[in-house]
Protein backbone atom coordinates (compact mmCIF):
# COMPACT_ATOMS: atom_id res chain seq x y z
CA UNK A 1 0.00 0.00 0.00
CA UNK A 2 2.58 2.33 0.69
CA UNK A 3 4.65 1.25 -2.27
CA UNK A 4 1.54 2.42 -4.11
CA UNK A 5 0.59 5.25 -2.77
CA UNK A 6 4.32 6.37 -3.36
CA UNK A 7 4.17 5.80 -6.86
CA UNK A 8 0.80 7.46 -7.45
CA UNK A 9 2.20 10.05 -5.87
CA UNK A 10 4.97 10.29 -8.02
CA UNK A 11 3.09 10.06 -11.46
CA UNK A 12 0.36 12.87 -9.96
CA UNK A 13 3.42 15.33 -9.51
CA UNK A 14 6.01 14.19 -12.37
CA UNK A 15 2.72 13.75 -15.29
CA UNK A 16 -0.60 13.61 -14.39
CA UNK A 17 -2.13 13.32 -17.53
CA UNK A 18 -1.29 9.60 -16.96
CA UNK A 19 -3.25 9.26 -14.11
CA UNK A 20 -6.32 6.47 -14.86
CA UNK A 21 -8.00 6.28 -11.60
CA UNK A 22 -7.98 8.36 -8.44
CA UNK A 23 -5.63 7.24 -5.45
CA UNK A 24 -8.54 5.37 -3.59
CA UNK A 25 -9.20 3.25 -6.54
CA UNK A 26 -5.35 2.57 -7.12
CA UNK A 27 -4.57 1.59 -3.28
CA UNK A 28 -8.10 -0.45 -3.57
CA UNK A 29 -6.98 -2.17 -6.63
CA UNK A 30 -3.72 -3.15 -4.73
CA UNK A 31 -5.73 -4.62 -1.47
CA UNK A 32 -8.11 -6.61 -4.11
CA UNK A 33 -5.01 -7.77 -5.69
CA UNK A 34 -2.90 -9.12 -3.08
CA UNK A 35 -6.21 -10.69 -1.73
CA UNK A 36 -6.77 -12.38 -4.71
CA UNK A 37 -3.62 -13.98 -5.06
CA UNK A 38 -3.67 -15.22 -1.05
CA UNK A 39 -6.99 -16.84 -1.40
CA UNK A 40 -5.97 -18.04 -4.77
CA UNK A 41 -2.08 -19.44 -3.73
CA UNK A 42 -3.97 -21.51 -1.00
CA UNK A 43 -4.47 -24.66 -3.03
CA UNK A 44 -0.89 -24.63 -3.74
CA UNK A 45 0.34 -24.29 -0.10
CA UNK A 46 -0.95 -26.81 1.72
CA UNK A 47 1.30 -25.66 4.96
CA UNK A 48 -0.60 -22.59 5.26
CA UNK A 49 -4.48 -23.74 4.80
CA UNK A 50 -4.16 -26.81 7.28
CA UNK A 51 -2.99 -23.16 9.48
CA UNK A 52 -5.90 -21.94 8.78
CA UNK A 53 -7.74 -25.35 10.30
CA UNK A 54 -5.84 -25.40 13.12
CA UNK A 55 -6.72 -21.84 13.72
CA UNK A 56 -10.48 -22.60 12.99
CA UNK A 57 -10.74 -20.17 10.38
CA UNK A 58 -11.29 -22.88 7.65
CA UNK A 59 -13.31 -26.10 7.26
CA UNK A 60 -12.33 -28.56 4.52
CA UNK A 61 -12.58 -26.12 1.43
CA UNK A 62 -15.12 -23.48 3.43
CA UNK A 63 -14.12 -20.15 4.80
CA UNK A 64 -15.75 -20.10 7.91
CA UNK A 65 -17.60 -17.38 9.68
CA UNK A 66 -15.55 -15.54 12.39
CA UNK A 67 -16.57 -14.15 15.93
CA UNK A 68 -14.36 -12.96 18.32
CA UNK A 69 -14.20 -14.95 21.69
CA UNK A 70 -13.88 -12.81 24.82
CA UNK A 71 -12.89 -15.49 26.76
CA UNK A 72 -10.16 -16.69 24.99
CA UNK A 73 -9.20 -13.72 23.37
CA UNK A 74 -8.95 -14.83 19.69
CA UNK A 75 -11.28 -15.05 16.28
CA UNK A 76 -13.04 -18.47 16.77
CA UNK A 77 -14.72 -20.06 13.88
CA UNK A 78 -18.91 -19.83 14.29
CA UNK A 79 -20.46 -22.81 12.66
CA UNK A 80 -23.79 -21.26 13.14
CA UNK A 81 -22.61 -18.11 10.29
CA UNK A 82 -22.52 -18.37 6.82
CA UNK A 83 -19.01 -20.14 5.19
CA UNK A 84 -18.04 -19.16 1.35
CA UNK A 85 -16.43 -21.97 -0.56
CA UNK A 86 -12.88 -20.75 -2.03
CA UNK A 87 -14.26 -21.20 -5.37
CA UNK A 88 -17.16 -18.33 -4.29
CA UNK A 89 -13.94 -16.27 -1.83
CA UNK A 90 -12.56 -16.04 -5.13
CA UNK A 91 -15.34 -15.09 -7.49
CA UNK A 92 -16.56 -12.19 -5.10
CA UNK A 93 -13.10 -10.95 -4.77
CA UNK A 94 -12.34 -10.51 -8.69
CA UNK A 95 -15.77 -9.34 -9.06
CA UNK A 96 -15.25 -6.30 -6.53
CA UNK A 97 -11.75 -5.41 -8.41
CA UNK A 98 -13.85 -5.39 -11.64
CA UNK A 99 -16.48 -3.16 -10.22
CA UNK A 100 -13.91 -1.03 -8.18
CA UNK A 101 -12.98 0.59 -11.15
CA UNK A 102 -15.48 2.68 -11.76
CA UNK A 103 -13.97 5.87 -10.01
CA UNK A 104 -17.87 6.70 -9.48
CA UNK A 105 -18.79 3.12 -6.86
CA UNK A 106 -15.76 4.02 -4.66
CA UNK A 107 -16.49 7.13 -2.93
CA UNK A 108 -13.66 6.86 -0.01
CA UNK A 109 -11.02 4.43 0.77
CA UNK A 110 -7.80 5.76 2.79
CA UNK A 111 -6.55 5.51 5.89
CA UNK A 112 -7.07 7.23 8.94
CA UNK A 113 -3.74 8.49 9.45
CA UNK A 114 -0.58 9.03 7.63
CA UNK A 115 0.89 5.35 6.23
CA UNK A 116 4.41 5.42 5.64
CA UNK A 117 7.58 3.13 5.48
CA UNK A 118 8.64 3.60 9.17
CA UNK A 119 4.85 3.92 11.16
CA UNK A 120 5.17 2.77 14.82
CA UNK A 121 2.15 0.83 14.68
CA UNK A 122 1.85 -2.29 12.37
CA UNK A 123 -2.22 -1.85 11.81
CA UNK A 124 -3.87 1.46 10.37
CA UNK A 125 -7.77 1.42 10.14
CA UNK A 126 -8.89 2.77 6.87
CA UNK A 127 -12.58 3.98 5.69
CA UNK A 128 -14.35 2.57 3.05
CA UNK A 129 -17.42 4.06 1.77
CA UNK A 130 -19.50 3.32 -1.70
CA UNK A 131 -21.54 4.84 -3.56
CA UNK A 132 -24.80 3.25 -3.09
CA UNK A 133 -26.47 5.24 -5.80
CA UNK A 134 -24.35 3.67 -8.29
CA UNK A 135 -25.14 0.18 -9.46
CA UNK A 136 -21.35 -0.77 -8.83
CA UNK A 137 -21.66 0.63 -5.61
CA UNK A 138 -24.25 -1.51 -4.21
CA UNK A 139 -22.56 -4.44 -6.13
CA UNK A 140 -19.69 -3.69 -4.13
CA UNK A 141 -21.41 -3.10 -0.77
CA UNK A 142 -23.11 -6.48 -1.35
CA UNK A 143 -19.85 -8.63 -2.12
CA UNK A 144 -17.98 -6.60 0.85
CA UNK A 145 -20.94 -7.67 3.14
CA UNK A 146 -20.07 -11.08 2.24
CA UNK A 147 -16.89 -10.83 2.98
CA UNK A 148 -17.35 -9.42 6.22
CA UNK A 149 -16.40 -11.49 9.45
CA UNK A 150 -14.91 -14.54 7.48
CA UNK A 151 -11.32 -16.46 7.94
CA UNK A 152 -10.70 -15.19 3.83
CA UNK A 153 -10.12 -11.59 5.25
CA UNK A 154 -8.03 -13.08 7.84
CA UNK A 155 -5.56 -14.16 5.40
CA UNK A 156 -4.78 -10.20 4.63
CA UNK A 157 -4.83 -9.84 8.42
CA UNK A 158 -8.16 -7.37 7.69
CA UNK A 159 -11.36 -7.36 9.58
CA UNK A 160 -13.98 -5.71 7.25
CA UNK A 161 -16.85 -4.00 9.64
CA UNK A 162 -19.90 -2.24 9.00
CA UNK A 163 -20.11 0.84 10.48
CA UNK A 164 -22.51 1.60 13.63
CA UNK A 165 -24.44 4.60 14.08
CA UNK A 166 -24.01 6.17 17.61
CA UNK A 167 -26.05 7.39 19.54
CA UNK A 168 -26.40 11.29 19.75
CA UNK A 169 -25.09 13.84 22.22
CA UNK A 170 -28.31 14.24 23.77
CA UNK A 171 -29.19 10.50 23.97
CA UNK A 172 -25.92 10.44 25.63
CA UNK A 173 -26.45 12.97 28.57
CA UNK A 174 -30.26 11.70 28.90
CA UNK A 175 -28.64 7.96 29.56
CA UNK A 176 -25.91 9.57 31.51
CA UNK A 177 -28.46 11.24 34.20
C-alpha cells in the first residue's frame, strides 16, 4: 500500500495526464489484488491452509464465519454463520476489483492516518465508503458484506466491519443522568 501510494504520488506530480483512476481506486486495486492472489495461492500451499484449520478459520474447502471470543481472546470459527467456498472467496473478490474501477462506486477508501515506510504501529484502520447510488456501488457493498467477518479476510490480516451509528449527544447525557 505504501509502495503504491508512493508511486501514485509520483506520477500525480512528475505527469498527471497519466493518471487512470484516483488514489482510492489505485490503493483499492492493490488490497483486491494481493487478496486475490492469497486466497488463490492456497491450493498450492498446503502448509498454510491446514494453518488456517488449526486456527479454525477454515473447514475442509469453506471459509468459515468468524466471531471474536472474549474469553479466549482470539477469532473463533462460528459454525452457526454463513461459510463461502474458495471457489465463491474467489469469485466475489475478482468481481469487486472489476467493479472497483469505476472511479464513481468508490467514494472513499484511505486511511485514517498518515501510512508510511517507518509507522510505529503495524495496523492502520482505513474507511471505506460506496456509492450506493451507483449500481457498482451496491454491487460492491453487497460482495464486501459477504466478505465481512470470514477467515478469507483473515488471510490479509483485515477485519472488514460495518459501520454503527451512535447514539447522539443528547441520547448520551439523557442515559448519563
Amino acid at each position: 500500500m505504501v509502495a503504491a501510494k508512493t508511486a501514485w504520488n509520483k506520477l500525480k506530480s512528475e505527469s498527471p495526464e497519466r493518471l487512470t483512476s484516483p488514489m482510492r481506486c489505485a490503493l483499492f486495486s492493490c488490497l483486491i489484488k494481493e487478496m486475490l492472489s492469497r486466497v488463490g495461492s492456497l491450493e498450492q500451499q498446503p502448509t498454510r491452509k491446514q494453518t488456517l484449520h488449526k486456527l479454525g478459520w477454515m473447514e475442509g474447502d469453506e471459509f468459515l464465519s468468524l466471531r471474536w471470543d472474549t474469553k479466549l481472546k482470539k477469532l473463533i470459527g462460528d459454525p452457526s454463520g454463513p461459510r463461502l467456498t474458495q471457489a465463491r472467496t474467489l469469485e466475489i473478490i475478482a468481481k469487486i476489483g472489476e467493479k472497483s474501477q469505476s472511479g464513481m462506486a468508490l467514494v472513499r477508501f484511505h486511511p485514517t492516518r498518515p501510512i508510511g515506510d517507518n509507522m510505529a504501529e503495524g495496523t492502520v484502520c482505513f474507511l471505506l465508503q460506496f456509492n450506493l447510488m451507483e449500481t457498482d456501488g451496491r454491487f460492491l457493498y453487497d460482495y464486501i458484506a459477504e466478505l465481512c467477518s470470514t477467515g478469507a479476510t483473515q488471510l490479509m490480516g483485515l477485519e472488514i466491519r460495518k459501520e454503527r451509528l451512535g447514539r447522539s449527544a443528547l441520547a448520551q447525557q439523557l442515559s448519563n443522568a
